[in-house]
Structures are given as structure tokens and as C-alpha cells.
Protein backbone atom coordinates (compact mmCIF):
# COMPACT_ATOMS: atom_id res chain seq x y z
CA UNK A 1 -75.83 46.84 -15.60
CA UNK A 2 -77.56 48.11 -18.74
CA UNK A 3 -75.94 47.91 -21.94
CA UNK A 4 -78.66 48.71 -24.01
CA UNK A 5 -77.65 51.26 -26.80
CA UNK A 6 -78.78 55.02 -25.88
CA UNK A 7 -81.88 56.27 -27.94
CA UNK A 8 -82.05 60.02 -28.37
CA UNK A 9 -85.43 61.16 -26.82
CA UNK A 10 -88.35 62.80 -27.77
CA UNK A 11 -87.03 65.92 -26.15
CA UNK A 12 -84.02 65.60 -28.03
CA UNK A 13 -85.46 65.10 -31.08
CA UNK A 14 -87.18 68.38 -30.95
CA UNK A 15 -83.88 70.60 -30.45
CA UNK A 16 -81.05 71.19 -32.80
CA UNK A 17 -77.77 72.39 -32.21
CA UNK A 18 -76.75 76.06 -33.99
CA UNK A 19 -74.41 78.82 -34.17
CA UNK A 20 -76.29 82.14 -32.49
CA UNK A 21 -75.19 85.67 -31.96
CA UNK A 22 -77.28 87.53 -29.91
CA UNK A 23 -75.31 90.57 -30.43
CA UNK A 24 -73.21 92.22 -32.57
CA UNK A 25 -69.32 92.31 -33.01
CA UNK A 26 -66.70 90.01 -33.35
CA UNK A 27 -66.71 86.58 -34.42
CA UNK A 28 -66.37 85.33 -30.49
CA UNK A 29 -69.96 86.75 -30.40
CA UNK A 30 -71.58 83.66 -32.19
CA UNK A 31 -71.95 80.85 -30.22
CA UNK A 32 -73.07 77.39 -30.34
CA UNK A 33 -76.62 76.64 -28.64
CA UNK A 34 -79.43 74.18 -28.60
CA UNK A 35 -83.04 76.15 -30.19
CA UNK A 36 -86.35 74.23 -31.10
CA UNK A 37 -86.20 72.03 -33.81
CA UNK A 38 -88.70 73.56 -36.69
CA UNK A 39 -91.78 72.00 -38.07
CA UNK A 40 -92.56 72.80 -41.90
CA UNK A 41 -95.75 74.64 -42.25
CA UNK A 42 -97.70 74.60 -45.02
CA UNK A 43 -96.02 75.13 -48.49
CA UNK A 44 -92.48 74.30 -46.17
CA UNK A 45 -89.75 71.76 -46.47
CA UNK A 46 -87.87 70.50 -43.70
CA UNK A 47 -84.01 70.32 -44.73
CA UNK A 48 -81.17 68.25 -42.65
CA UNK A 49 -78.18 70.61 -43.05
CA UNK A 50 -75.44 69.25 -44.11
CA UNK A 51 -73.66 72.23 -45.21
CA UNK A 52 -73.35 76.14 -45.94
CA UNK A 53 -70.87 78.30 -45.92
CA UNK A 54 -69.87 81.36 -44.00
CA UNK A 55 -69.57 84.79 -46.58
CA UNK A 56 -68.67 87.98 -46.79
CA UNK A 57 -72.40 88.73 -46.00
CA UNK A 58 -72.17 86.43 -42.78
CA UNK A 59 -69.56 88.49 -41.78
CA UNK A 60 -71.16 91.77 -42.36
CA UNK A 61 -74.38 90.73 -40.66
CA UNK A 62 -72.29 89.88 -37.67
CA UNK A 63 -70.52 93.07 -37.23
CA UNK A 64 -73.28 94.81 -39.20
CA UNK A 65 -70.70 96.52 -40.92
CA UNK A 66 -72.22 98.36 -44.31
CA UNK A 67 -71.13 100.07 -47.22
CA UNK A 68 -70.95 103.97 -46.82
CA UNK A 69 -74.28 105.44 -46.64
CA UNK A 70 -76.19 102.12 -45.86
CA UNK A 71 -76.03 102.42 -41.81
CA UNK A 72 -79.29 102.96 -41.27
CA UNK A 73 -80.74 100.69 -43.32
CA UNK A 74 -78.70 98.05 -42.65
CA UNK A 75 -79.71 98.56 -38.67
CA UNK A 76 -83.10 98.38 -39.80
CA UNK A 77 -83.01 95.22 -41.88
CA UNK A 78 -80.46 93.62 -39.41
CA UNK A 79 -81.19 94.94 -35.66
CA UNK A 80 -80.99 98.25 -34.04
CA UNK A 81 -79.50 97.12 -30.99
CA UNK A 82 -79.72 93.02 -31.01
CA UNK A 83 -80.03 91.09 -34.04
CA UNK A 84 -83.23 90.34 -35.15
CA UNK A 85 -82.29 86.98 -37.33
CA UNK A 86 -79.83 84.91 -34.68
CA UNK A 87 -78.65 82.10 -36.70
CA UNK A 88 -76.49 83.37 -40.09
CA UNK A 89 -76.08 81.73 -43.07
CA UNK A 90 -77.64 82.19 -46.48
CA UNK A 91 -76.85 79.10 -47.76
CA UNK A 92 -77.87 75.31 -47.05
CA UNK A 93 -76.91 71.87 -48.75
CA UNK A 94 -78.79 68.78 -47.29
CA UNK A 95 -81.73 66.39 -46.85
CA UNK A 96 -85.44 67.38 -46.98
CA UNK A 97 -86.33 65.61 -43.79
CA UNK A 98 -90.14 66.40 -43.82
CA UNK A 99 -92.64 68.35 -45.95
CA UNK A 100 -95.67 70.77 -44.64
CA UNK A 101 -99.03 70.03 -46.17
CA UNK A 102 -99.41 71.05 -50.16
CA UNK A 103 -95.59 70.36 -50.62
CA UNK A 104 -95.84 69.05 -53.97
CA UNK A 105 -91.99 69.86 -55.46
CA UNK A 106 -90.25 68.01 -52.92
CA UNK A 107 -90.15 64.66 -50.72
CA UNK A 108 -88.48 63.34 -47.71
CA UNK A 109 -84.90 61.78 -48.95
CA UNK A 110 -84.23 64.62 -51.61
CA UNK A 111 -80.48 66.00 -51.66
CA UNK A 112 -81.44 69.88 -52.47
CA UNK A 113 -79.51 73.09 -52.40
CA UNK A 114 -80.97 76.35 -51.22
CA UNK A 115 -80.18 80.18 -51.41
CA UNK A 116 -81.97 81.74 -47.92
CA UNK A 117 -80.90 85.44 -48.66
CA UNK A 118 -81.54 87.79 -46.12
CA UNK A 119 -83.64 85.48 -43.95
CA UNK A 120 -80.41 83.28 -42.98
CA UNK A 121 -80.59 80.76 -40.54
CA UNK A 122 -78.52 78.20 -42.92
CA UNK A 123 -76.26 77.76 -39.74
CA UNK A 124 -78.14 75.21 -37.95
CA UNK A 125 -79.04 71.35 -37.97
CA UNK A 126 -82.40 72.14 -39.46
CA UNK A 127 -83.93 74.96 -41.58
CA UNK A 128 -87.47 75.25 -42.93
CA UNK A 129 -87.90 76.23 -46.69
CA UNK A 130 -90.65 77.38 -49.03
CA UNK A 131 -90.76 75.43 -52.01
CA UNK A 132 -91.37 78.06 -54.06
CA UNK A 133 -88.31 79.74 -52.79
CA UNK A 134 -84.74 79.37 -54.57
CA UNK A 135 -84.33 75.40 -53.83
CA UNK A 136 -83.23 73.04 -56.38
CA UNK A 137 -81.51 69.33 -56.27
CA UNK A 138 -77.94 69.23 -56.00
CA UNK A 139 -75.76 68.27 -58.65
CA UNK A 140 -75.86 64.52 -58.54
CA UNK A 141 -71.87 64.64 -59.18
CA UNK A 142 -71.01 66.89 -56.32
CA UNK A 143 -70.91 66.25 -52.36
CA UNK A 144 -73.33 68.51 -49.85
CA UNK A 145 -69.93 70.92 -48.97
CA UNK A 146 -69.14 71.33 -52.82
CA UNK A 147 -72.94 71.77 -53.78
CA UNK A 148 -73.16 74.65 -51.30
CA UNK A 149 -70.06 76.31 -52.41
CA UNK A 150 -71.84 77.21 -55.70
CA UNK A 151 -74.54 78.67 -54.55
CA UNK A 152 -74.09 82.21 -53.16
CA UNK A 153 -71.66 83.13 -55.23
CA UNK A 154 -73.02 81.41 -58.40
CA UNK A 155 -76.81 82.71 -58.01
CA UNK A 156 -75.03 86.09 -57.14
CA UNK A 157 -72.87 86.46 -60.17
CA UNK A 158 -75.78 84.69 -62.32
CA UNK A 159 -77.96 87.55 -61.48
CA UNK A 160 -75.50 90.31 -62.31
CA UNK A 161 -74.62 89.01 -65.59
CA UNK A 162 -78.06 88.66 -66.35
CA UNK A 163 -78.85 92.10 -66.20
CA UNK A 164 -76.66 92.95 -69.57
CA UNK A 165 -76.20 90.80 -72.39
CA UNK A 166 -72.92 89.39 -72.71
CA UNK A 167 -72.26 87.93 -76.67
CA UNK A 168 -69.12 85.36 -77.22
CA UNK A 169 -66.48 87.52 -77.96
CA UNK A 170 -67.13 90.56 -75.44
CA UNK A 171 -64.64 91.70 -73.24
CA UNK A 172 -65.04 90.81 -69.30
CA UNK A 173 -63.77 92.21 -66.38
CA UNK A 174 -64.24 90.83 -63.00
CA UNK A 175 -62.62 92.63 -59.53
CA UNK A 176 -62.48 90.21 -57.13
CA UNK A 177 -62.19 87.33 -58.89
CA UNK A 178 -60.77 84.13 -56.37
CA UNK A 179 -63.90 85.37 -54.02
CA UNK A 180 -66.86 83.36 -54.04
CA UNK A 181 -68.81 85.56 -56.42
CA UNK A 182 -66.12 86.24 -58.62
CA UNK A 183 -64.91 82.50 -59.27
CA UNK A 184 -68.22 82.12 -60.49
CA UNK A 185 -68.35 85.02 -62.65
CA UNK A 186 -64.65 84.28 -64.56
CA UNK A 187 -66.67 80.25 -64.84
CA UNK A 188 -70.00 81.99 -66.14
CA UNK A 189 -68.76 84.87 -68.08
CA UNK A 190 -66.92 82.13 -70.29
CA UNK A 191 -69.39 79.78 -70.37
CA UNK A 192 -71.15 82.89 -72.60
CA UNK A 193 -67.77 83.05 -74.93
CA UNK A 194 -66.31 85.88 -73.11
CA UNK A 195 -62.51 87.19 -73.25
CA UNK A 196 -62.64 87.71 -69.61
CA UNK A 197 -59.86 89.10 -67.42
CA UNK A 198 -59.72 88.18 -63.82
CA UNK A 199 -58.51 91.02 -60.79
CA UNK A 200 -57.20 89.52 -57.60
CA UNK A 201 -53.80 88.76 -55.86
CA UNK A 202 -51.15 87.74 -57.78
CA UNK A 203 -50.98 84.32 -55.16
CA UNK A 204 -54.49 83.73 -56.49
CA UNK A 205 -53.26 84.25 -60.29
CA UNK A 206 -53.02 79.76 -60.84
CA UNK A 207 -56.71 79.61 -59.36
CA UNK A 208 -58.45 82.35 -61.27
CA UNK A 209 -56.78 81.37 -65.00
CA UNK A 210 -57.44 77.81 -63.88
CA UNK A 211 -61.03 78.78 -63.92
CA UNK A 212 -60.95 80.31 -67.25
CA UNK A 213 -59.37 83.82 -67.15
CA UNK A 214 -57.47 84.44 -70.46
CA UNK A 215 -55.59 87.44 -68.64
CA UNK A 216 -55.07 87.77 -64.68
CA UNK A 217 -54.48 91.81 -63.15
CA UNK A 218 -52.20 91.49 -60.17
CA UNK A 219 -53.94 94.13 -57.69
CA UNK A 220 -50.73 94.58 -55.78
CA UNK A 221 -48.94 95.48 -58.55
CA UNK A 222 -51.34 96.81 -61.02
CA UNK A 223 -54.38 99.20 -61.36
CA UNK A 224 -56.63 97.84 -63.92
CA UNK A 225 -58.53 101.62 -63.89
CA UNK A 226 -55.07 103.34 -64.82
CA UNK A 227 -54.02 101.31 -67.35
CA UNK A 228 -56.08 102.63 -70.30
CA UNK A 229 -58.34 98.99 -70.99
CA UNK A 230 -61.74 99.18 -71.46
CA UNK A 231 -63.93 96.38 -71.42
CA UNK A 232 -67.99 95.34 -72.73
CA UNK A 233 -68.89 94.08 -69.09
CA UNK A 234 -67.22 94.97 -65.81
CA UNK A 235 -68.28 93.67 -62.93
CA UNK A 236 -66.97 94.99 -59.44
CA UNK A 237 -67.29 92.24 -56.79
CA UNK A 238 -64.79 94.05 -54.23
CA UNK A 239 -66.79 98.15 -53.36
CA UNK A 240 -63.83 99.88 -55.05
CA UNK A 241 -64.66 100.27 -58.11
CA UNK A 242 -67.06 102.88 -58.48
CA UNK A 243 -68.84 104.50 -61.39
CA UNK A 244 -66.87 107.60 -60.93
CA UNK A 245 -63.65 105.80 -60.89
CA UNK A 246 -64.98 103.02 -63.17
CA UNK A 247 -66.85 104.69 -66.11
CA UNK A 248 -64.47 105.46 -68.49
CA UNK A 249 -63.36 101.59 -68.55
CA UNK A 250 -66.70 100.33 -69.87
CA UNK A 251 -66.97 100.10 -73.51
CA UNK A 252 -69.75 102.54 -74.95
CA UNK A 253 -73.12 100.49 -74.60
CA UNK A 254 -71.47 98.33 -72.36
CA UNK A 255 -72.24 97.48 -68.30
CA UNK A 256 -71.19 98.41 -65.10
CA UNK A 257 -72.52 95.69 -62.31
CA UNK A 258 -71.84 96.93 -58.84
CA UNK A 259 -71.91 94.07 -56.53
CA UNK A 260 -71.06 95.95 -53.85
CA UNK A 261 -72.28 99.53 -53.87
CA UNK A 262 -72.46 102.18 -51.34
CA UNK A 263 -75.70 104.12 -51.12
CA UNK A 264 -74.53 106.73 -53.31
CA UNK A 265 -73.79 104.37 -56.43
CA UNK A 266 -77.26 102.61 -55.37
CA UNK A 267 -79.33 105.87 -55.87
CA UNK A 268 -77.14 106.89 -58.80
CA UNK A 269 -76.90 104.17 -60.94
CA UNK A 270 -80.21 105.49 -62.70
CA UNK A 271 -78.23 108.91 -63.49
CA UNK A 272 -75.11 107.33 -64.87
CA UNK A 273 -77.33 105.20 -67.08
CA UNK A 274 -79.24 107.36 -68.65
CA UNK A 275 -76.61 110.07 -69.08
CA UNK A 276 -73.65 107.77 -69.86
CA UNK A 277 -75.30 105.11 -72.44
CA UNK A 278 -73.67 102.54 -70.29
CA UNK A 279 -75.55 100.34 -68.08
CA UNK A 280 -75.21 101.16 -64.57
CA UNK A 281 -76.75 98.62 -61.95
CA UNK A 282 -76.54 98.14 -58.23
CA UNK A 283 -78.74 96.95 -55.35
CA UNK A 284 -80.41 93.60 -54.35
CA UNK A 285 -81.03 90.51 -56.81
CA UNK A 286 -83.86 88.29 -56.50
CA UNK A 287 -82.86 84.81 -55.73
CA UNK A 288 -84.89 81.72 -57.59
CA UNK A 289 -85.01 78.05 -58.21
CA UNK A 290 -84.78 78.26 -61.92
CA UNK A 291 -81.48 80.83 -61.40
CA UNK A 292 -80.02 77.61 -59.37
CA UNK A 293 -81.24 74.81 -61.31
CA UNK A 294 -79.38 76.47 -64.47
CA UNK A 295 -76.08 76.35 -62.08
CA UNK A 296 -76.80 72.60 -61.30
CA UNK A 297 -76.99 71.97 -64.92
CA UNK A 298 -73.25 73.31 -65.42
CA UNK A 299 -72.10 71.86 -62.42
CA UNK A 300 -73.69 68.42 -63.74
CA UNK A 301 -71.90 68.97 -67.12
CA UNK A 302 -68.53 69.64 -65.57
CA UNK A 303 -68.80 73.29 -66.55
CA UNK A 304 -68.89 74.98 -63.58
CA UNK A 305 -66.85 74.56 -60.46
CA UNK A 306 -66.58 74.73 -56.56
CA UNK A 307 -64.18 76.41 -55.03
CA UNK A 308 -63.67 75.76 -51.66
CA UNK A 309 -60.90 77.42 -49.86
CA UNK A 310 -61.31 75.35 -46.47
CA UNK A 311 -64.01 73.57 -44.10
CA UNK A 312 -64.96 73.85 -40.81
CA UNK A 313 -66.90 71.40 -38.13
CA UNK A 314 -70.11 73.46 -36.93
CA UNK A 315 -68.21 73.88 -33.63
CA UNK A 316 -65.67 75.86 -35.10
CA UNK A 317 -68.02 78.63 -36.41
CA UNK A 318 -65.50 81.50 -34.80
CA UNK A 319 -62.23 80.53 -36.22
CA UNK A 320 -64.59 80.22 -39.37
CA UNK A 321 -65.54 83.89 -39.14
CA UNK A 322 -61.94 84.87 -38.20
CA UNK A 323 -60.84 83.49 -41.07
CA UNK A 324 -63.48 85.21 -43.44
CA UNK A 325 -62.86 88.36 -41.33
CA UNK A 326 -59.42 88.68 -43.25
CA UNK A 327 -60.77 89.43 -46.85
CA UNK A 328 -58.59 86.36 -47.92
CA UNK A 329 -60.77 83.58 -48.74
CA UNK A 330 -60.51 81.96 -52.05
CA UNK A 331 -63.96 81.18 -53.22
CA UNK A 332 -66.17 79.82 -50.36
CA UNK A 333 -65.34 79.14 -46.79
CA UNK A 334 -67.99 76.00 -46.26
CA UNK A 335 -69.67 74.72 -42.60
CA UNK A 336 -70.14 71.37 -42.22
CA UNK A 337 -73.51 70.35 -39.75
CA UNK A 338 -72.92 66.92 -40.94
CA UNK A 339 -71.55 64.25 -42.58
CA UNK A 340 -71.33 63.98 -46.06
């Protein structure tokens, strides 16, 4: 009888297990599968997942769900009738396993954390990464499910509030603020000095003031548009907070960041700039290294936080997306591909 150990083979070696959809719809539509393993090209990194997370962009990808107005070109980006990118997940904490020729930023053994963006694939055992995209190290004091957590929310609500000046002082307002871009925003927004007042749930109210809020808005009970506040910075991480319904809370010279925008406050946010003298943004942000090595650097200090609602094994991607379906999840929902 042979007792010898089992050694994976070379065919084995050369597939990895991840979550697919090959269609859109519910969350029963993604489905774990074995796909090629990828090889780093030139310029590439090879990165063991470890972990990412499933978001509220997952989640709209999967049902390919949009903001009004933003139908079409979400089917265009995402699939007309199939989707085009099969394996979701913008994130990815983990081990660069290999490097493609002229890799000169990264070696084999590093512990990195990466923002994919619209290109996903973070939900699989292996993802190939340019190193000029936004990869960094992960913060030395923080494990592979707690490194991800920080990253599509932090680079996120690093990006908005980098688009206005906030001053120590100034008056904050983040909607939305247990979800993963707005616990980063209340973290980041007073990390600049800012009075900043949290929006959420009043079950959430403990979480966001732990994270820094100096004054938490009940939704359920309150309407923080109706109740006569204005603020230097307000930041809508939620869709309902438009500049019609919004404008007269910003502070003359102050900002308006639309996270979430439907096309209408997109192709607007021009107009109500010029002819409001408030800031008005909306649309994409551009995702880069330096944006997450200046997270890593708070994180390191013990000035910025995860927050990780709850974790799930790779083969429990659906109950994952069931849960994010709900709109409930405090900061980040985080997939683990392995341990660690």
C-alpha cells in the first residue's frame, strides 16, 4: 500500500479555484470553478490571494444594477448580455508569488495590497497585477483580511476628499457613514481636523462616533437636509443626496462629493459648480499606489482603521453576496482565499 504523502501536480498547479458568474442576477449566479492559473507578463506581479472583500460594486456588477440614467453604459462597460469580466472583486490582499520580466517594485514573498477597479478578478486564488497600478505593501501591523478592508473604501473616500480642501476646523458631513467608504471618510476627514458628523442607522451610532464622529444623524429618525445645518464638505456615499436636494446644505465655497451619482448629477455637476460657487463633483476616481501607500501609513500609525463587519470562506461567496445584497453591511464584508 502506498503511503507516500500526495503531491499536487503539474496540472494542478496550473488551475486555481474562483468564484464566476457567467450571467447576470442573483447572488446564486456566481459559482465556484477551477480557470487557468495566470502567468505575469511583462511589467506583472503574480499575487497569492489571501483576501478581498465583496462591495457594493460587487454587487452591482452582479446584477448590473446602475444608478438612474447609467443603463447603457453600465451594459457596455459590464456585458450586454453575459458578463464580460467573470471573476468580481476589486480588491486583493496577499503574496506576490512571481514577477514578469522588468518587475523592478516588487519580489516574490512581498505581503501587498491592491485596488483592481473596474478590471476585478480579486475573487480568485491568483490575480496578475501591473506594478505600476495601485499596489502597495500592507500595513506591517494588520492581517491580509484587515489590510483589504481598507482599501476600497479608503482609496475611495481618499479620492473624494481630495478633490476639495478640507482645513482643521471645517465642518464634515458624511451619508453613509458605517459603509465601507464612509468609515473611512468619518477616519480621514478627522485625521484633516474636521468637526465631522456621521449619517447612518441609529444601531450603527457606537461604530461611527467610535471612529471619530463628534455628532451621529439617526436616518430613521432624522433628515439631516431638513434640519437647517449646513456644512464646508458633504460627502454623499448612499445616491440620495443629490445636488438639488443637497445644495443649500453646503456652506458657500464649500463641496458637494457625489459618490454615488446618477447620470444626471454626473453631467451636471459642471453647471452647479460654476453657477452655485460650490464645488460640485461626481464620476470615476483614479486609483494609485501613492493614494494607498498614504492609507498604509495611517493604518501603520494606528490612525486609521478596518472595519470588518464579517468574513466568509471563498466557498461561501453567495451567502456573501446575500448578505451585501441587504444594504446592511457595516464597513467591509471581506473573502478569505486563504489563510492568514
Amino acid at each position: 500500500m502506498n503511503m507516500q504523502p500526495e503531491t499536487r501536480t503539474q496540472a494542478q498547479d496550473s488551475r486555481m479555484k474562483a468564484a464566476v458568474y457567467r450571467r447576470f442576477g442573483a447572488p446564486e449566479v456566481v459559482l465556484i470553478e477551477e480557470l487557468p492559473k495566470p502567468a505575469p507578463g511583462p511589467g506583472e506581479v503574480l499575487v497569492k490571494v489571501h483576501a478581498s472583500t465583496v462591495s457594493a460594486a460587487d454587487h452591482r456588477a452582479r446584477g448590473r444594477t446602475a444608478p438612474k440614467g447609467l443603463g447603457l453604459m453600465v451594459a457596455l462597460a459590464l456585458g450586454v448580455f453575459r458578463p464580460r469580466k467573470r471573476v468580481l472583486g476589486m480588491d486583493v490582499a496577499g503574496v506576490v508569488e512571481a514577477v514578469g520580466a522588468d518587475v523592478t517594485l516588487f519580489a516574490p514573498g512581498d505581503e501587498v495590497i491592491a485596488m483592481l477597479g473596474g478590471t476585478f478578478g480579486g475573487h480568485a486564488e491568483y490575480v496578475c497585477i501591473p506594478q505600476g497600478g495601485a499596489i502597495t505593501a500592507k500595513p506591517r501591523n494588520m492581517s491580509f483580511e484587515e489590510g483589504v478592508a481598507l482599501v476600497f473604501g479608503g482609496i475611495t473616500a481618499h479620492a473624494f476628499l481630495s478633490r476639495t480642501t478640507v482645513k482643521p476646523g471645517d465642518t464634515v458631513l458624511v451619508n453613509g457613514a458605517s459603509g465601507a467608504v464612509g468609515t473611512a471618510a468619518v477616519q480621514l476627514a478627522k485625521e484633516l481636523g474636521a468637526h465631522v458628523t456621521g449619517v447612518c442607522s441609529g444601531a450603527n451610532r457606537d461604530l461611527v462616533t467610535a471612529l471619530g464622529a463628534d455628532r451621529v444623524i439617526d436616518y430613521t429618525t432624522e433628515d439631516f437636509l431638513t434640519e437647517g445645518q449646513s456644512y464646508d464638505v458633504l460627502m454623499d456615499c448612499v445616491g440620495n443626496a443629490p445636488f438639488e436636494r443637497a445644495g443649500a446644505c453646503v456652506n458657500p465655497g464649500g463641496a458637494l462629493l457625489l459618490v454615488i451619482s446618477d447620470l444626471k448629477g454626473i453631467l451636471l455637476a459642471s453647471r452647479h459648480s460654476a453657477q452655485s460657487g460650490k464645488l460640485v463633483t461626481a464620476g470615476n476616481v483614479a486609483y494609485t499606489a501613492e493614494a494607498l501607500a498614504f492609507l498604509v501609513g495611517l493604518a501603520e500609525a494606528g490612525r486609521l482603521h478596518a472595519v470588518i463587519d464579517r468574513s466568509y470562506d471563498l466557498a461561501d461567496i453567495a451567502p456573501a453576496h446575500r448578505f451585501v445584497d441587504t444594504g446592511r453591511k457595516k464597513g467591509s464584508v471581506v473573502l478569505r482565499l486563504a489563510n492568514g
